[in-house]
N, C-alpha and C. Protein backbone atom coordinates (compact mmCIF):
# COMPACT_ATOMS: atom_id res chain seq x y z
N UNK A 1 30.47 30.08 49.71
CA UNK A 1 29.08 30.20 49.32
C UNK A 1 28.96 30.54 47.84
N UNK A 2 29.92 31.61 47.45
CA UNK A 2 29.84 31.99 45.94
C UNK A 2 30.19 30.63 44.72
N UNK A 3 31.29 30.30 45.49
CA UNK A 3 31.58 28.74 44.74
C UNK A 3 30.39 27.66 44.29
N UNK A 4 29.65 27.52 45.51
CA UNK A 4 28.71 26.65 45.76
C UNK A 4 27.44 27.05 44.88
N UNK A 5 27.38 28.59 44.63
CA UNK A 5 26.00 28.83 44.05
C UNK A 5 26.89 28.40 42.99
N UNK A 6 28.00 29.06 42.06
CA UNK A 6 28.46 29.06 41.06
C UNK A 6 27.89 27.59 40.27
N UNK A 7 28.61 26.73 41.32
CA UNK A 7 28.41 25.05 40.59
C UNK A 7 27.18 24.50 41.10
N UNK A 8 25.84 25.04 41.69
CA UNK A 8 24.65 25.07 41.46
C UNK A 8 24.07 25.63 40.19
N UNK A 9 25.01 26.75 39.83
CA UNK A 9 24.13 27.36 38.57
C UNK A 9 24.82 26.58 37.14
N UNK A 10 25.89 25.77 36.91
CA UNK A 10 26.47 25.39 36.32
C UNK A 10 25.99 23.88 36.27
N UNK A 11 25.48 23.30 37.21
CA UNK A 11 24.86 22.03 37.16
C UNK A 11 23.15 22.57 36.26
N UNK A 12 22.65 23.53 36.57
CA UNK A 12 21.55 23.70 36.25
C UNK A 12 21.26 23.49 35.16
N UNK A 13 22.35 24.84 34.21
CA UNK A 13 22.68 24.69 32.67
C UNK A 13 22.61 23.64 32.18
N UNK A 14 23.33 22.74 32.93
CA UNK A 14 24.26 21.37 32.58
C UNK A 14 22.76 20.64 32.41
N UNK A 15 22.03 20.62 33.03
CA UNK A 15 20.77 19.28 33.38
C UNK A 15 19.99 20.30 32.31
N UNK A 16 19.69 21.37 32.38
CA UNK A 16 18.59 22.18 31.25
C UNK A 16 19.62 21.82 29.69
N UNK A 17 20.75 21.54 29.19
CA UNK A 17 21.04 21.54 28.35
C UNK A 17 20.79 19.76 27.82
N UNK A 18 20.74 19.33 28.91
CA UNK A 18 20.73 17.73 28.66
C UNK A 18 18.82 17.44 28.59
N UNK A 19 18.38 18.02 29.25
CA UNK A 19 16.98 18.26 28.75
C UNK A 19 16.10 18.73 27.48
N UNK A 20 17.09 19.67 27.25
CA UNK A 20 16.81 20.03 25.75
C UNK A 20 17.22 18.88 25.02
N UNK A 21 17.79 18.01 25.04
CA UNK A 21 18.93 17.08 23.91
C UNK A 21 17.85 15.93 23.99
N UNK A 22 17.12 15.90 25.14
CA UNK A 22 16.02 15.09 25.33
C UNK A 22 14.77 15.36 24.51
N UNK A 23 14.29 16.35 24.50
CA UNK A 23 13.53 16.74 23.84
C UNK A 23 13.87 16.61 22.57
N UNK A 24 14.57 16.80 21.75
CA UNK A 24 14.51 16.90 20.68
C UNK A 24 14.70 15.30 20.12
N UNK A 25 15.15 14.43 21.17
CA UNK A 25 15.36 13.36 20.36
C UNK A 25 13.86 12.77 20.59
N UNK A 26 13.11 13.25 21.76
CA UNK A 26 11.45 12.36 21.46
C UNK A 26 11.00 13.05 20.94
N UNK A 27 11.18 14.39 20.07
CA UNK A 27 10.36 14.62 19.00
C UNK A 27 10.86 14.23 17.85
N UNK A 28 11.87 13.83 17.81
CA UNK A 28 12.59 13.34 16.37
C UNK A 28 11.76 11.92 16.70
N UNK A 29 12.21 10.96 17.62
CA UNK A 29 11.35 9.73 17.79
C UNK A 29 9.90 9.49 17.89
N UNK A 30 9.17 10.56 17.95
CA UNK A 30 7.85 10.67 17.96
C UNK A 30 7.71 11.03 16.20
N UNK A 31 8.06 11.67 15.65
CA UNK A 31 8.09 11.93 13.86
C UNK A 31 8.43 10.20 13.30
N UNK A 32 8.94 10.13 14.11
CA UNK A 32 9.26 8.56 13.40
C UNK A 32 8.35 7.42 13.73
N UNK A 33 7.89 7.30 14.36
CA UNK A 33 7.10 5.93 15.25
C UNK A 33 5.61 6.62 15.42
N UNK A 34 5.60 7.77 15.56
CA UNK A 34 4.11 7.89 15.54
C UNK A 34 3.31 8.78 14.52
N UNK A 35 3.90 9.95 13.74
CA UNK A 35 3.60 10.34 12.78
C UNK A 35 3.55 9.58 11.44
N UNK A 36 4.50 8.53 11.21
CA UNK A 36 4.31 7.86 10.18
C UNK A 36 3.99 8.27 8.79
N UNK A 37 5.04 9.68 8.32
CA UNK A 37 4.88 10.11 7.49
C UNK A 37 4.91 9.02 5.80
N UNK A 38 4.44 8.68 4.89
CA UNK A 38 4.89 8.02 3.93
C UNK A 38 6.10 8.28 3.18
N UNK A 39 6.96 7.40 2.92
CA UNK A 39 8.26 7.12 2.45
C UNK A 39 7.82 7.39 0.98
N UNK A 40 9.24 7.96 0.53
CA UNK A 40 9.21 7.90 -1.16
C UNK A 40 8.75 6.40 -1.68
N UNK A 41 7.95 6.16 -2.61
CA UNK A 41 7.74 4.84 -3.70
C UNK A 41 8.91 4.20 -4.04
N UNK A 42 9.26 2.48 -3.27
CA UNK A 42 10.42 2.28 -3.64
C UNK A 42 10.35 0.65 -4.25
N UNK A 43 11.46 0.22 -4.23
CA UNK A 43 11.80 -1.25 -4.98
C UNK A 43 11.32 -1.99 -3.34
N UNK A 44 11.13 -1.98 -2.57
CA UNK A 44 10.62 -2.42 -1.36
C UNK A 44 9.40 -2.31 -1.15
N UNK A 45 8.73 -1.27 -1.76
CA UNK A 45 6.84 -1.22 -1.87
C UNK A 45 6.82 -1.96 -3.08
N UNK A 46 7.19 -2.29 -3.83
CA UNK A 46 6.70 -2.86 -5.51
C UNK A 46 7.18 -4.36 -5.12
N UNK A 47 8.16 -5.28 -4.12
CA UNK A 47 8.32 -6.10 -3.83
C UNK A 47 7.26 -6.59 -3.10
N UNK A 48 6.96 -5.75 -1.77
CA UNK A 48 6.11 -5.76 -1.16
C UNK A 48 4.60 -6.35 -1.88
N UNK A 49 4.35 -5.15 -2.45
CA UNK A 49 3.04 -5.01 -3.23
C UNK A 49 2.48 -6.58 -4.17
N UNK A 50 4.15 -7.51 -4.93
CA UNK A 50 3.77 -8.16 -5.31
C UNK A 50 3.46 -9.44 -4.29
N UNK A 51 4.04 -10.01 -3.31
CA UNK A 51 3.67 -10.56 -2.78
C UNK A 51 2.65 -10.43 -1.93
N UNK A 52 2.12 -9.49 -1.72
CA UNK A 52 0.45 -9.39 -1.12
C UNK A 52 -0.47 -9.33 -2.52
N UNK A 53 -0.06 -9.44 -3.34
CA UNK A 53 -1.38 -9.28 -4.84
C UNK A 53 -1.41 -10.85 -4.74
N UNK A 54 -0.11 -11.47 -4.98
CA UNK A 54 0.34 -12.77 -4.97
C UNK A 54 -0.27 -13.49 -3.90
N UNK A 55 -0.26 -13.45 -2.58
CA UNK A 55 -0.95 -14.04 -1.43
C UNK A 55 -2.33 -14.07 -1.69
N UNK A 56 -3.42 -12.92 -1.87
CA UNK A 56 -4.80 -12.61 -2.10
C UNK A 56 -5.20 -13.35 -3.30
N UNK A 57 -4.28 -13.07 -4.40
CA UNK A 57 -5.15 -13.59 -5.64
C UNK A 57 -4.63 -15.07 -5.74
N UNK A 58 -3.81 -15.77 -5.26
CA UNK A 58 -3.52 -16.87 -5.07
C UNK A 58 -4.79 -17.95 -4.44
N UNK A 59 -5.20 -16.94 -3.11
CA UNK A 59 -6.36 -17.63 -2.55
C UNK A 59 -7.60 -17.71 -3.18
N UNK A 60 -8.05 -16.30 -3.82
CA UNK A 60 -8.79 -16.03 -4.69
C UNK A 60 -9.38 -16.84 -5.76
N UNK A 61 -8.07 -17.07 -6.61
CA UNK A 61 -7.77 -18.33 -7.65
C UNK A 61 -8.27 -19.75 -7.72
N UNK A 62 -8.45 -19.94 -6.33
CA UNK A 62 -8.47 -21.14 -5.91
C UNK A 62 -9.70 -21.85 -5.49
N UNK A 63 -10.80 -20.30 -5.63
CA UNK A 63 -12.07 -21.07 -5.05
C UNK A 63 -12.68 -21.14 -6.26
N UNK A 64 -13.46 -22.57 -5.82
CA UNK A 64 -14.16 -22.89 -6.92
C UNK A 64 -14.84 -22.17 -7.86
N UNK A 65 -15.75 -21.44 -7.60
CA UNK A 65 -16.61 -20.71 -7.60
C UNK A 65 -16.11 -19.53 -8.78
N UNK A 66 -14.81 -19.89 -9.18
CA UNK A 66 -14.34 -18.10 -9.69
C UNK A 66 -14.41 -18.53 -11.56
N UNK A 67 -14.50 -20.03 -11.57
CA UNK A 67 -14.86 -20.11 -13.67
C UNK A 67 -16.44 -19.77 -13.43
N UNK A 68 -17.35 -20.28 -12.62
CA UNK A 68 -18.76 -19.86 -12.90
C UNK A 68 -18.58 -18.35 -13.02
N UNK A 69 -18.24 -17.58 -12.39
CA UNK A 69 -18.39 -16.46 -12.01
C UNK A 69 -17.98 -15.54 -12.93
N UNK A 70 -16.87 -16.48 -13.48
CA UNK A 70 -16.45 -15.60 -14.93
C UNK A 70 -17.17 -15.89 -16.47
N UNK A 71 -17.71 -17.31 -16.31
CA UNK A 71 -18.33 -17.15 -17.37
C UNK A 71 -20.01 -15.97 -17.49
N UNK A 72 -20.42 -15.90 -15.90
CA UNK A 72 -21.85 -16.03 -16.34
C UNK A 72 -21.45 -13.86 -16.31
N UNK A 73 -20.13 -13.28 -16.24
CA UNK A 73 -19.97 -11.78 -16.36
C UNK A 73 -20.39 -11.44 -17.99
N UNK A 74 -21.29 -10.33 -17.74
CA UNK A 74 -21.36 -9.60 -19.15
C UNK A 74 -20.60 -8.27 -18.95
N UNK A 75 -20.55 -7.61 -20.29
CA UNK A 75 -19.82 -6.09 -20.34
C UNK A 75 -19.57 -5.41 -19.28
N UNK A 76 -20.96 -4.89 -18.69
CA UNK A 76 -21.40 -4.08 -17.35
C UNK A 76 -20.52 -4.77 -16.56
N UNK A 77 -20.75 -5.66 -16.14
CA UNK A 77 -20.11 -6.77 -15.24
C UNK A 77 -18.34 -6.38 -15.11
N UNK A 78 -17.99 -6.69 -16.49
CA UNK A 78 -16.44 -6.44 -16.16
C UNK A 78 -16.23 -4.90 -16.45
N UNK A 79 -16.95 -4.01 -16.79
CA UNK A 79 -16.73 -2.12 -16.97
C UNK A 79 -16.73 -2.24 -14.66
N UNK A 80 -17.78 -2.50 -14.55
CA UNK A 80 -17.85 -2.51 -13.17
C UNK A 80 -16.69 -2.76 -12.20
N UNK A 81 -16.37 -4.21 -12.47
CA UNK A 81 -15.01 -4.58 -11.60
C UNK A 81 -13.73 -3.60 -11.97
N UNK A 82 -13.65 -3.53 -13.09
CA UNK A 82 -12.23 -2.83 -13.39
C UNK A 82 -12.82 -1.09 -12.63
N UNK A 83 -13.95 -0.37 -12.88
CA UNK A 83 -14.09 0.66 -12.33
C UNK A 83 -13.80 0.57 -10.44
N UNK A 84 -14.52 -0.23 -9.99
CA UNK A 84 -14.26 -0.48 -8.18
C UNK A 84 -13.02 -0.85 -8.37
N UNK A 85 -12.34 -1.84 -9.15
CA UNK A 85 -10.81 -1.78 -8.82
C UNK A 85 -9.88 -0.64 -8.87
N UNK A 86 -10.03 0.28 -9.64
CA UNK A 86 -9.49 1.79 -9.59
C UNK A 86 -10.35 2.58 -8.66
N UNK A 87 -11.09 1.55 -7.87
CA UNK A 87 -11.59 3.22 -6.97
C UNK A 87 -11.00 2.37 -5.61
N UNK A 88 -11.09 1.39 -5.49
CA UNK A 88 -10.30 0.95 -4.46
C UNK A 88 -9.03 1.11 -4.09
N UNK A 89 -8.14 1.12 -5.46
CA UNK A 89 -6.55 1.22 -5.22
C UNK A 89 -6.65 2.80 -4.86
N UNK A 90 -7.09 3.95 -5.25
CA UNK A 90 -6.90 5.31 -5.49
C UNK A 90 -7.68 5.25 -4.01
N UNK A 91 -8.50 4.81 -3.06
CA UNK A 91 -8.75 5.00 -1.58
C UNK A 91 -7.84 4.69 -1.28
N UNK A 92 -7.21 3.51 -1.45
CA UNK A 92 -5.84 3.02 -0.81
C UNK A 92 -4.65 3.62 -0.63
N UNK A 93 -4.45 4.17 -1.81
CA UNK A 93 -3.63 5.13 -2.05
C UNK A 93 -3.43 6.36 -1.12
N UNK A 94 -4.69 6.74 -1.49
CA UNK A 94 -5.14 8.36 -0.70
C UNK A 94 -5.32 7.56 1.20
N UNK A 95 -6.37 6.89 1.59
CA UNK A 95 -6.23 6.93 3.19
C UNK A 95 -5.13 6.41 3.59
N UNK A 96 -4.71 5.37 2.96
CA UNK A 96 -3.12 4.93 3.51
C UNK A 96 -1.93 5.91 3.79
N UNK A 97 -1.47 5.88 2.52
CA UNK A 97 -0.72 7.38 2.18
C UNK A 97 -0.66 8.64 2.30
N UNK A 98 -1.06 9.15 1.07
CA UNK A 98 -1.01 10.29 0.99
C UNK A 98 -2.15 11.07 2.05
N UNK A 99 -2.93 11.03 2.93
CA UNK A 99 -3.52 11.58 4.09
C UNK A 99 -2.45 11.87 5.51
N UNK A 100 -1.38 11.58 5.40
CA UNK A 100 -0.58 11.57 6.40
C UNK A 100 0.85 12.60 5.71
N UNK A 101 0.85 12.96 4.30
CA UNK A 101 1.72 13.90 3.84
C UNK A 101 1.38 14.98 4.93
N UNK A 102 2.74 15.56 5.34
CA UNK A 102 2.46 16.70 5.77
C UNK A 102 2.18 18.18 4.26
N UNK A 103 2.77 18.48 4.30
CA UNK A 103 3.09 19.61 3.09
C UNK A 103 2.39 19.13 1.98
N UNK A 104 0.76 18.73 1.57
CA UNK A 104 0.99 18.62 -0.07
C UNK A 104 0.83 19.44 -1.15
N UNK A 105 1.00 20.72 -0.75
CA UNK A 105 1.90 21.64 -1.57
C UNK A 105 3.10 20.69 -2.08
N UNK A 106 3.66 20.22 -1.80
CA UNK A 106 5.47 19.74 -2.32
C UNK A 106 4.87 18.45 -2.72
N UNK A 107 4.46 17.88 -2.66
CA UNK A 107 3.50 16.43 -2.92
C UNK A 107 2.43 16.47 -3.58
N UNK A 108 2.42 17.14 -4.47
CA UNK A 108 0.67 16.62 -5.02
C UNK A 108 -0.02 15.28 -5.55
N UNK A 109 -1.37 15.41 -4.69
CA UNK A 109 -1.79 14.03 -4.93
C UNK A 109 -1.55 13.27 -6.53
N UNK A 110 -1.93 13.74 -7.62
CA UNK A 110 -1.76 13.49 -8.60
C UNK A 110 -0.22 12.66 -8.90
N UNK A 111 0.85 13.16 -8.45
CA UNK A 111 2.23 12.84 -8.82
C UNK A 111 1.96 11.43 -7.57
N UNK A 112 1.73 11.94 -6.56
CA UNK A 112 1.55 10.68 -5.34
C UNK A 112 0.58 9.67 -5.96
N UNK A 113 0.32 9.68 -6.59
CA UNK A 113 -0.91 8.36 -6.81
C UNK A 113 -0.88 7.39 -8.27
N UNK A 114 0.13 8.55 -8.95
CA UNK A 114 -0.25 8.17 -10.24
C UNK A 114 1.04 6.79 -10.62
N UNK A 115 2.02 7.27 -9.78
CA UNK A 115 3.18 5.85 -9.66
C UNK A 115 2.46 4.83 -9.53
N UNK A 116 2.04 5.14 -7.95
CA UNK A 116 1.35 3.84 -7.00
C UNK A 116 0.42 3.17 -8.15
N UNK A 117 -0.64 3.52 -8.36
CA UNK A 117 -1.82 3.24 -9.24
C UNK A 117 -1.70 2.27 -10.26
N UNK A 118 -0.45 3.34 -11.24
CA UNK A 118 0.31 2.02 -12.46
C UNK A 118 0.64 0.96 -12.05
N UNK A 119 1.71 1.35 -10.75
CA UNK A 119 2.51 0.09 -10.20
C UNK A 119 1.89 -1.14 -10.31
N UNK A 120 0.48 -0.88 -8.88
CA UNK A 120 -0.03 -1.66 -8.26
C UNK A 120 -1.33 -2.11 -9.21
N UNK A 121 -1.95 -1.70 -9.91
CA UNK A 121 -2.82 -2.19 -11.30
C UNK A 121 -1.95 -3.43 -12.07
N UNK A 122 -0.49 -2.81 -12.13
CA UNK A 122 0.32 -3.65 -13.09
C UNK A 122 0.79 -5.10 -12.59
N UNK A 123 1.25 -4.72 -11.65
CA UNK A 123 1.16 -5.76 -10.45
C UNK A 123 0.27 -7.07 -10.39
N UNK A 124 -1.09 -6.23 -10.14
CA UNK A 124 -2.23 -7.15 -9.64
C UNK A 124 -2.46 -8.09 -10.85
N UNK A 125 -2.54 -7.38 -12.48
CA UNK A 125 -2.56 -7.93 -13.48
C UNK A 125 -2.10 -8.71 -14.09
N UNK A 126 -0.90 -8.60 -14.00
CA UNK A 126 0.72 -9.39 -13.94
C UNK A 126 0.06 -10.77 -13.53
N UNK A 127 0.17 -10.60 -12.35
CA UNK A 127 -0.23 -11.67 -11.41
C UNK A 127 -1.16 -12.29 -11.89
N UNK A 128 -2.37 -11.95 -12.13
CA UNK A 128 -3.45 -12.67 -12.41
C UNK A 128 -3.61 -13.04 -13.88
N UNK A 129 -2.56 -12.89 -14.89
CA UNK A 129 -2.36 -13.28 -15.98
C UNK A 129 -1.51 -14.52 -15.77
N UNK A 130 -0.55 -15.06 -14.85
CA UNK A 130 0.17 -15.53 -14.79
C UNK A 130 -1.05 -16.93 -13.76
N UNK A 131 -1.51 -16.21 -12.94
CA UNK A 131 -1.95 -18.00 -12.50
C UNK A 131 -3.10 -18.19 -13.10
N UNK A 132 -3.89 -17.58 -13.69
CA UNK A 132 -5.04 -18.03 -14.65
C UNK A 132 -4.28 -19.21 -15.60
N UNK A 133 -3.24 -18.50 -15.98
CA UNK A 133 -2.53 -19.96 -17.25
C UNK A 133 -1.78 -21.38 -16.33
N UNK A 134 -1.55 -20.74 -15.46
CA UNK A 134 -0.78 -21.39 -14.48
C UNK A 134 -1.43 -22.22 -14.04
N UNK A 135 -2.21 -22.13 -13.39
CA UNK A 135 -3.57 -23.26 -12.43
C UNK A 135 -4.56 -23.71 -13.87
N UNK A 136 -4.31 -23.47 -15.24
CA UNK A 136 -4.72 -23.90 -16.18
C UNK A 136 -6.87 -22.89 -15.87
N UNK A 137 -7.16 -22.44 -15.11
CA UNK A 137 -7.93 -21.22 -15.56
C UNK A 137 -8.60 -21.50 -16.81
N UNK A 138 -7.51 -20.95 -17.80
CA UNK A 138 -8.09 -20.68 -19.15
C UNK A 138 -8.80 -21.61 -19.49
N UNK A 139 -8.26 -22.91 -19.35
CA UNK A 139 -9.27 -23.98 -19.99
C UNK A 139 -10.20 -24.70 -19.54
N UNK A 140 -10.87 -23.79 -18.33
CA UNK A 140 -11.57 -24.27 -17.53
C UNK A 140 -12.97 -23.22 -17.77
N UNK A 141 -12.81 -22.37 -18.02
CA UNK A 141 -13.44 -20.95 -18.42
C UNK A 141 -14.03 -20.87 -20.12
N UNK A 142 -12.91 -21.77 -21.28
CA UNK A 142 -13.02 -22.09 -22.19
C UNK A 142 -12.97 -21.10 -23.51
N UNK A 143 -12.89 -19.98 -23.42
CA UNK A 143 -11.95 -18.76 -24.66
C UNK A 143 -11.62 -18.30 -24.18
N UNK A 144 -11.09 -17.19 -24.71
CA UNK A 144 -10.17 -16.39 -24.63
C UNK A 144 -11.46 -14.84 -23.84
N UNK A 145 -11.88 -14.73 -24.37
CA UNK A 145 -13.19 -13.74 -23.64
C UNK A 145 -13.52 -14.09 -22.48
N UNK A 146 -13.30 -15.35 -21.89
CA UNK A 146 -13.82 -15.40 -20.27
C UNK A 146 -12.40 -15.50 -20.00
N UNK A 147 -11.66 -15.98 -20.60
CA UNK A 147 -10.17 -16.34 -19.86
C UNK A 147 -9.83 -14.86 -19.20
N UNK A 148 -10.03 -13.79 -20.06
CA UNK A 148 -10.16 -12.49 -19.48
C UNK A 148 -11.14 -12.08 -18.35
N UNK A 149 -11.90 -12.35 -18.36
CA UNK A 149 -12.94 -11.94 -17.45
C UNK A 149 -12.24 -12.42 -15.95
N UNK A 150 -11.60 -13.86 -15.91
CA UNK A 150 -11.64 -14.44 -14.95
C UNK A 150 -10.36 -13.40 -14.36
N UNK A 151 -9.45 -13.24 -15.51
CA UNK A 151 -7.93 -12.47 -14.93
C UNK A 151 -8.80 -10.99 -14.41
N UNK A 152 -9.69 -10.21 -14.92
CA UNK A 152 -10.45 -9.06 -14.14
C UNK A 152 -11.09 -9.35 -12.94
N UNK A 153 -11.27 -10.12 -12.65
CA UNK A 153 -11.98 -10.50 -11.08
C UNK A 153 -10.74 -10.99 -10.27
N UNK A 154 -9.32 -11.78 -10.79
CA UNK A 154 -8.18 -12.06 -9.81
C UNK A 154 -7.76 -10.87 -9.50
N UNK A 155 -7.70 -9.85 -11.08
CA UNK A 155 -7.01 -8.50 -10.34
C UNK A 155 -7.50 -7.90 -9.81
N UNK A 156 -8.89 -7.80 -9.43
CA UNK A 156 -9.54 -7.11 -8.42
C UNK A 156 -9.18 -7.30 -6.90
N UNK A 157 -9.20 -8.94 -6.43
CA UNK A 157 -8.74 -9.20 -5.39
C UNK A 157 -6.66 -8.75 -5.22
N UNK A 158 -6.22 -8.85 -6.50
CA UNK A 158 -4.75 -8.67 -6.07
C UNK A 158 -4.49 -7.26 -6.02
N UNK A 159 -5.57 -6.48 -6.14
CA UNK A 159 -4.93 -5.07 -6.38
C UNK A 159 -5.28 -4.69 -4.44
N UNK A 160 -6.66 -5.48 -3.97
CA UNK A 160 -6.73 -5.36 -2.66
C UNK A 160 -5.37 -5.51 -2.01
N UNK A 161 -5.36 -6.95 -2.60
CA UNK A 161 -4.14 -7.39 -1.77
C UNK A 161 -2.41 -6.72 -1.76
N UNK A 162 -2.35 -5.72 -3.31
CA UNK A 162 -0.98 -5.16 -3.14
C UNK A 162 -1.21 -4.15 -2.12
N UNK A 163 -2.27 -3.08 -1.47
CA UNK A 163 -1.81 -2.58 -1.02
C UNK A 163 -1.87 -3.02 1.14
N UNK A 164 -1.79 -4.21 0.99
CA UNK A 164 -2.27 -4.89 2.15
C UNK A 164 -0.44 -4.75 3.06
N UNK A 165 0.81 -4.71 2.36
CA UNK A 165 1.81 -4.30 2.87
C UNK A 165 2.07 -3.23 3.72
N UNK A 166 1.49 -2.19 2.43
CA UNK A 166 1.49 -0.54 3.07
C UNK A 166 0.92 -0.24 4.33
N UNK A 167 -0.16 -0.81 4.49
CA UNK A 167 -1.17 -1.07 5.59
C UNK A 167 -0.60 -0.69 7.11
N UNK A 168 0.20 -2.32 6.55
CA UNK A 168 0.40 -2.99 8.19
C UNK A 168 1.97 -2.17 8.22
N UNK A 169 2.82 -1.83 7.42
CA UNK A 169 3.77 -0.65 7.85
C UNK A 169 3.52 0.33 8.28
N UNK A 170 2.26 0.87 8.36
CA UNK A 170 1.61 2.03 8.57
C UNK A 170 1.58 1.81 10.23
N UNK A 171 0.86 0.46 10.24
CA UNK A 171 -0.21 0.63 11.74
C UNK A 171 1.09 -0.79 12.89
């Protein structure tokens, strides 16, 4: 009988110790798959980032509609776009991201945003300097003052579009 409880109480341990080992790995697997903390800023978000600026402002580029649109912008017009384009990336930034930091004590938003922001501004711009000349743009628009205007309205859509990666890693 003493035997029998013995290796009753020794199985017990045994299954409560293998229970614990359980636990900790679905909370380690729950930190991973459902907390979805944000990853350090890497050569994989800036890859990322360009091919979604690249996808958006590609399409963007392409509708007719975008030399009228750039010629008939005044001042206000482009102070405006470039302002919503920095308030868009910096939401992006912040609800994507940085809202899911645990600790931002150790993270402050400022250091968190201010990478992303350059990056993905630089990015979008990049981009939209490159197919404005590319799809010939410029000479469709006709100086150099709308040729700009038109690259401020692509980077508006590519700056949507860099953070359109982060997104769907998220969700």
């Amino acid at each position: 009988m003493k035997k029998q409880k013995k290796s009753v109480i020794k199985e017990i341990e045994k299954e409560e110790k293998e229970l614990e080992e359980v636990k900790e790995n679905l909370a380690f697997m729950r930190s991973k798959l459902l907390d979805k903390r944000p990853s350090h800023f890497s050569r994989r978000d800036i890859i990322n980032a360009f091919f979604g600026a690249l996808i958006i402002s590609l399409t963007f580029a392409l509708k007719g509609g975008l030399v009228d649109t750039a010629i008939s912008l005044n001042t206000f017009h482009i102070e405006a776009i470039i302002a919503f384009t920095f308030l868009i990336l910096v939401a992006e930034i912040y609800f994507i991201g940085y809202s899911r930091v645990e600790d931002k004590r150790l993270r402050p938003f400022g250091q968190f945003l201010t990478k992303r922001l350059v990056t993905l501004y630089v990015i979008s711009l990049s981009i939209a300097l490159i197919l404005v000349y590319l799809l010939n743009i410029n000479e469709r628009v006709g100086d150099f003052h709308n040729t700009m205007k038109a690259v401020v309205i692509i980077t508006m859509a590519g700056a949507i579009g860099s953070a359109v990666p982060n997104l769907l890693k998220q969700y």
